[in-house]
N, C-alpha and C. Protein backbone atom coordinates (compact mmCIF):
# COMPACT_ATOMS: atom_id res chain seq x y z
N UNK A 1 233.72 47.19 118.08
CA UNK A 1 233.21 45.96 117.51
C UNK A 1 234.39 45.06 117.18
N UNK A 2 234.51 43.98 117.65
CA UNK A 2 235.29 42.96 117.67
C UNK A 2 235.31 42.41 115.97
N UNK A 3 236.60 42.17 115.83
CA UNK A 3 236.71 41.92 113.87
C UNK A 3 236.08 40.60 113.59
N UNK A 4 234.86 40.67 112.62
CA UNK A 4 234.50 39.25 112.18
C UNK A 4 232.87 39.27 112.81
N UNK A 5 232.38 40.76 113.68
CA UNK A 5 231.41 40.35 114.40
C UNK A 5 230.31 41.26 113.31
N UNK A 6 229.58 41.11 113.43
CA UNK A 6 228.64 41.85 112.35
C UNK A 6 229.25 42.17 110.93
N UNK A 7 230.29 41.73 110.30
CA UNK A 7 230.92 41.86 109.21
C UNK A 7 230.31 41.26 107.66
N UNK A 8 230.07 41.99 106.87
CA UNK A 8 229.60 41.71 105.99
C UNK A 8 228.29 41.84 105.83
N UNK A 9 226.85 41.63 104.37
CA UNK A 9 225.62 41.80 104.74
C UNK A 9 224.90 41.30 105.83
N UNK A 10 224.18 41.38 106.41
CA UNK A 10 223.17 41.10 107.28
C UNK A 10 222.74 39.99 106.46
N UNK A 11 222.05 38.91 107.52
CA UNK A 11 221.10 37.98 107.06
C UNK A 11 220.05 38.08 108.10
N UNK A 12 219.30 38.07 108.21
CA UNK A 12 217.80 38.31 108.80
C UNK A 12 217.61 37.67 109.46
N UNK A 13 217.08 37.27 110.82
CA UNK A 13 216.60 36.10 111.41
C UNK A 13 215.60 34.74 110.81
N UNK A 14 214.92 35.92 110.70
CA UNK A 14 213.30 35.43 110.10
C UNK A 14 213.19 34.82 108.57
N UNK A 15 214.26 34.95 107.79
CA UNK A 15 214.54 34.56 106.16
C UNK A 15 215.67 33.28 106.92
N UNK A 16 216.16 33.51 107.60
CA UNK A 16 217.26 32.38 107.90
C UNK A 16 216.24 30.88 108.53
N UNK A 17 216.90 29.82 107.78
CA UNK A 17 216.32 28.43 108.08
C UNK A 17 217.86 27.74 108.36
N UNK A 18 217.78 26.50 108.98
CA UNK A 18 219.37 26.03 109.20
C UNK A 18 219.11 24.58 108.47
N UNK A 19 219.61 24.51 107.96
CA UNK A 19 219.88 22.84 107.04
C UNK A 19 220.60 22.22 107.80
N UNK A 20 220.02 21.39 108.46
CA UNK A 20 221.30 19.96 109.37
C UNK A 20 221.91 19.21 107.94
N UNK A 21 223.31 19.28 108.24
CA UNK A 21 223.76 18.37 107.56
C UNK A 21 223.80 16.61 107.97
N UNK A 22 222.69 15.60 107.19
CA UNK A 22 222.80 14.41 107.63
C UNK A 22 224.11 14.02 107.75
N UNK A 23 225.27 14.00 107.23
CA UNK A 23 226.79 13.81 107.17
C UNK A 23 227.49 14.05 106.17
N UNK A 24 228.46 13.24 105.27
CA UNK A 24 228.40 13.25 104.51
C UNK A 24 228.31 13.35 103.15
N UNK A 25 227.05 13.26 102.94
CA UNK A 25 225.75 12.80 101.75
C UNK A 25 225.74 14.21 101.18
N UNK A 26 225.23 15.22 102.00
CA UNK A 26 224.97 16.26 101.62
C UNK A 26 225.49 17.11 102.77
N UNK A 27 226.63 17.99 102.65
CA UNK A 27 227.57 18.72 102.75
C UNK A 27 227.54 19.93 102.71
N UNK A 28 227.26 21.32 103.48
CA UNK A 28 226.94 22.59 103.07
C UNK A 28 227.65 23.09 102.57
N UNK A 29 227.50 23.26 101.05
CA UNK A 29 228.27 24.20 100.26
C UNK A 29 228.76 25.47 101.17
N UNK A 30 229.81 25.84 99.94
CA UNK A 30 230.56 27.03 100.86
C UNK A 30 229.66 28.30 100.86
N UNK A 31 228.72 28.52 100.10
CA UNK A 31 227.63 29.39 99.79
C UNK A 31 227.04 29.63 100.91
N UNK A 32 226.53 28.28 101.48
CA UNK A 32 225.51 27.75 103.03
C UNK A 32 226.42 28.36 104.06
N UNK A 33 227.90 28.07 103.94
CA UNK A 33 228.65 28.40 105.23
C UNK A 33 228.71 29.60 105.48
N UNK A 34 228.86 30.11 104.71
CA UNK A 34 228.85 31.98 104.37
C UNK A 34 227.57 32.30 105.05
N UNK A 35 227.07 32.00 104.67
CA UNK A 35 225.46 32.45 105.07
C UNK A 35 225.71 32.45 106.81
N UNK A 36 226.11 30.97 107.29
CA UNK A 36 225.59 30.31 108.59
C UNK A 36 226.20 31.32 109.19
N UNK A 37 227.61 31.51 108.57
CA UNK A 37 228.90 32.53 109.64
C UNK A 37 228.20 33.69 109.51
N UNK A 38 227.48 34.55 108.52
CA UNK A 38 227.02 35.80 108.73
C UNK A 38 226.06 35.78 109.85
N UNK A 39 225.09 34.56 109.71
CA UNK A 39 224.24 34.72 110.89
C UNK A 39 224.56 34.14 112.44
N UNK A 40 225.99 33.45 112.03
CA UNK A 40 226.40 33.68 113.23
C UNK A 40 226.89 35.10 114.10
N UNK A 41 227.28 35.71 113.00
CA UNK A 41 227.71 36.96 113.25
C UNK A 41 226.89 37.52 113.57
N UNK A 42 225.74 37.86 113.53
CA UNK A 42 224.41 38.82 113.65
C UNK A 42 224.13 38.45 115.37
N UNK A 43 224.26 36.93 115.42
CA UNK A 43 223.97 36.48 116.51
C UNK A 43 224.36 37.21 117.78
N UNK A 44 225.73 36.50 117.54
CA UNK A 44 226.90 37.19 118.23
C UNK A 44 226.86 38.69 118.63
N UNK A 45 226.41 39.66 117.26
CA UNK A 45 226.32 40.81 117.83
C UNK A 45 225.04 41.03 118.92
N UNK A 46 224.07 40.36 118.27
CA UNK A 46 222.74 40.66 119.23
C UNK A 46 223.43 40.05 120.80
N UNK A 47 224.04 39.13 121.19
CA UNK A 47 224.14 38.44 122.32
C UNK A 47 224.96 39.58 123.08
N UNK A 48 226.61 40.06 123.16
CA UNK A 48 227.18 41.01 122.74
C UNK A 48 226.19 42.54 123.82
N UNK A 49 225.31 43.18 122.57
CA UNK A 49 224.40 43.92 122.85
C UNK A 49 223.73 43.52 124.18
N UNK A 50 222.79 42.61 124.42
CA UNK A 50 222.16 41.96 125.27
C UNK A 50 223.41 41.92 126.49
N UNK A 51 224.13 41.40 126.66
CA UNK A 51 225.14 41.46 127.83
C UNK A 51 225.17 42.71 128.18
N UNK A 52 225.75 43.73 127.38
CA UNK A 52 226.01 45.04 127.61
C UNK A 52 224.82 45.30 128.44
N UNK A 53 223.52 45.57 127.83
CA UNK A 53 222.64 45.71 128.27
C UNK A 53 222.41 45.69 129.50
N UNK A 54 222.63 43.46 129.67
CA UNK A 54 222.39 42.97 131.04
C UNK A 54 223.03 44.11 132.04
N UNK A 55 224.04 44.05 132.11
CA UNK A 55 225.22 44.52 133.13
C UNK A 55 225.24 45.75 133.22
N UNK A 56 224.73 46.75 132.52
CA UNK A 56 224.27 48.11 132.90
C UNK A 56 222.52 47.95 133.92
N UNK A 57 221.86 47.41 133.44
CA UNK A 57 220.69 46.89 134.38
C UNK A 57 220.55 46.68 135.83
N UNK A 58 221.72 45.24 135.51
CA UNK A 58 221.97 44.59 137.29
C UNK A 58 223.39 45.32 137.99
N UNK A 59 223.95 46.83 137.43
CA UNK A 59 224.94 47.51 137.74
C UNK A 59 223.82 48.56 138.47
N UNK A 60 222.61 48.84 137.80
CA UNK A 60 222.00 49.76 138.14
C UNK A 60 220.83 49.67 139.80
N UNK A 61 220.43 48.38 139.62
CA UNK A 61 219.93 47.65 140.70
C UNK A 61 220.96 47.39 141.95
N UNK A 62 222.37 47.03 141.57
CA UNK A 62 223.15 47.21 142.65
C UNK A 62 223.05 48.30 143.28
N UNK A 63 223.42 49.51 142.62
CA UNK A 63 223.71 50.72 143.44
C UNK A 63 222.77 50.90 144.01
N UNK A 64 221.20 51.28 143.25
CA UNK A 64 220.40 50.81 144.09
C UNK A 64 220.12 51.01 145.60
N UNK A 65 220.60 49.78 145.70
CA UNK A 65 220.28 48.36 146.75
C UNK A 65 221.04 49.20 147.82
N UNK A 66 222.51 49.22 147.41
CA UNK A 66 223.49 49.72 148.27
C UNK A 66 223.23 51.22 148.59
N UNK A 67 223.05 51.73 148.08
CA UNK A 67 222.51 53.58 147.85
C UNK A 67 221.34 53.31 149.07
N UNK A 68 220.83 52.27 149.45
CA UNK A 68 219.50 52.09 150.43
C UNK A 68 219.71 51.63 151.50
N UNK A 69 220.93 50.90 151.68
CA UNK A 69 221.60 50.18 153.01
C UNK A 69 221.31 49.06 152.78
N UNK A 70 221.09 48.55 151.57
CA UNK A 70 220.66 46.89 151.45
C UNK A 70 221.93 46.29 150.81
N UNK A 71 222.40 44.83 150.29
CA UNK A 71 223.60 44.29 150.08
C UNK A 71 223.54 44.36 148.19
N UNK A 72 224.59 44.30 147.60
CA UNK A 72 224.79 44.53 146.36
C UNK A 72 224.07 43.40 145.62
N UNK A 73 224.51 41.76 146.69
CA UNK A 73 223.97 40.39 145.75
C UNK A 73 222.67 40.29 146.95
N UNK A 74 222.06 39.30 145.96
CA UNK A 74 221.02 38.58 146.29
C UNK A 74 221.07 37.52 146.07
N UNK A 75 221.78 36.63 146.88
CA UNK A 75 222.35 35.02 146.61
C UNK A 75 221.39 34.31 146.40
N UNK A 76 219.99 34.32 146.96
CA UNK A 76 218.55 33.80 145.96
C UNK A 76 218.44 33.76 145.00
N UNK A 77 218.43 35.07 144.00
CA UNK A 77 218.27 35.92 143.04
C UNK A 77 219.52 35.31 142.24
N UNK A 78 221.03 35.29 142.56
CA UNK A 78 222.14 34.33 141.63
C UNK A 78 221.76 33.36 141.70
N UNK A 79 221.47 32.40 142.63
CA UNK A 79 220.99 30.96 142.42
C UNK A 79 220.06 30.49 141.33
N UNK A 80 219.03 31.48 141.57
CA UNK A 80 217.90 30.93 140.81
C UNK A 80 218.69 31.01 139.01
N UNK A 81 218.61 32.51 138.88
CA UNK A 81 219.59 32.51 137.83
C UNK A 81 220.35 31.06 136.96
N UNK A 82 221.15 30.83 137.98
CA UNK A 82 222.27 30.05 137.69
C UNK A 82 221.73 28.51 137.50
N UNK A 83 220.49 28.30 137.86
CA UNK A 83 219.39 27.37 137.91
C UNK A 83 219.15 26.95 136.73
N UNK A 84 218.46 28.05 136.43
CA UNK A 84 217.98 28.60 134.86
C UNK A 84 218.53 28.12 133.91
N UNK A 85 220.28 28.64 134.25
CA UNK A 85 221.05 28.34 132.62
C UNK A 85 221.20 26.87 132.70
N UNK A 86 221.66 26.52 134.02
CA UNK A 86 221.79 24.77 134.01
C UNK A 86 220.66 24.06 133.65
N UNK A 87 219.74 24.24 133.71
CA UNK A 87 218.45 23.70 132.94
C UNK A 87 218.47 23.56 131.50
N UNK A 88 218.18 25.27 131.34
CA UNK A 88 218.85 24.89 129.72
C UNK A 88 220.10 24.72 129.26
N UNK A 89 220.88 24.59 129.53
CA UNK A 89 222.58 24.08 128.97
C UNK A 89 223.20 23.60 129.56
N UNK A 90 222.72 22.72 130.89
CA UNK A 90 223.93 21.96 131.69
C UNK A 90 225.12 22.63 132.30
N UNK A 91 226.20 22.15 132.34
CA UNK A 91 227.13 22.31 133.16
C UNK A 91 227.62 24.00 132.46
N UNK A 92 227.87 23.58 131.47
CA UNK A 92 228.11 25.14 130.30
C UNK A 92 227.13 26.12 130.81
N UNK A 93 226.06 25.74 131.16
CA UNK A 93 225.24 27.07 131.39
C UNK A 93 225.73 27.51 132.77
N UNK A 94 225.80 27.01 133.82
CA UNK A 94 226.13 27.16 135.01
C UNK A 94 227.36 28.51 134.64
N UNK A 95 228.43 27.78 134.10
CA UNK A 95 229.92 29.00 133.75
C UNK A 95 229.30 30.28 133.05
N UNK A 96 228.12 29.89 132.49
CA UNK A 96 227.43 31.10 131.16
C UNK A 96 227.30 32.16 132.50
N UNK A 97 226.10 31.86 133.44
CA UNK A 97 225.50 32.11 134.37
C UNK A 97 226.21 32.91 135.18
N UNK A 98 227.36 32.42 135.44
CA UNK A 98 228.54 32.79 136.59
C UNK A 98 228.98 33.91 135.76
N UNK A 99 229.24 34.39 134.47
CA UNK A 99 230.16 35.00 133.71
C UNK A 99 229.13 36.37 133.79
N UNK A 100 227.89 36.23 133.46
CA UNK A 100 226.89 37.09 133.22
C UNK A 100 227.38 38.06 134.54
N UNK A 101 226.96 37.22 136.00
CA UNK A 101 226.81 37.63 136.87
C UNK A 101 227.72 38.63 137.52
N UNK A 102 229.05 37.91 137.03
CA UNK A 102 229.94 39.15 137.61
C UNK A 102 229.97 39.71 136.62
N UNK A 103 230.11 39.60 135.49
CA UNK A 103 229.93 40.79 134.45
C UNK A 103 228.72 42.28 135.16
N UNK A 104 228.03 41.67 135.21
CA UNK A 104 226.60 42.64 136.05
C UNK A 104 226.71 43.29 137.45
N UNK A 105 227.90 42.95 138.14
CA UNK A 105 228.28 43.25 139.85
C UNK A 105 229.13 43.86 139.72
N UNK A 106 230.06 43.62 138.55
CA UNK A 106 231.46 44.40 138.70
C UNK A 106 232.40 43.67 139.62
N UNK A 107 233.14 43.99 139.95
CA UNK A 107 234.45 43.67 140.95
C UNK A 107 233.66 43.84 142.39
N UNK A 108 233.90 42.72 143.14
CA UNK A 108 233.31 42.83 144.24
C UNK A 108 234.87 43.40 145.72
N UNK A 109 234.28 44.22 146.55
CA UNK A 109 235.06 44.56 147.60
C UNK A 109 236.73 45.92 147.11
């Protein structure tokens, strides 16, 4: 576990609300920040987890594939993907997308 990542109490998803700060005016106490960074932290770990996850999954579907005489990628199957994140996050998602992917293939050749 990476230092700073799940560190300290838990804050809950479901009890957590996020206060936009209008500017300014009203300013999140350092109390609020504490909070935000723990649940950033929670975040982080769940995301983290979820990758791991991913990439044992689409590590497992490779072999697979290849174990059958079929090809490791499915350049459809990355596209669409990579579709996906650019939809929801633009150009950032595209790199998200790309990172996942070889994370999940491993080293190719």
């Amino acid at each position: 576990m990476s230092p700073g990542i799940g560190d300290g109490p838990e804050v809950p998803a479901k009890d957590f609300e996020v206060r936009m700060p209008s500017g300014t005016d009203d300013p999140l106490s350092d109390e609020e920040i504490q909070k935000y960074r723990q649940e950033i932290n929670r975040m982080d770990r769940t995301i983290i987890d979820a990758i791991h996850r991913r990439s044992a999954v689409s590590k497992a579907i490779g072999k697979t594939r290849l174990g059958s005489g079929g090809t490791r990628l499915v350049y459809t199957r990355e596209v669409a993907i990579i579709n996906q994140f650019r939809e929801e996050f633009g150009s950032e998602g595209v790199e998200i997308a790309k990172a996942l992917l070889q994370l999940g293939r491993g080293r190719l050749g």
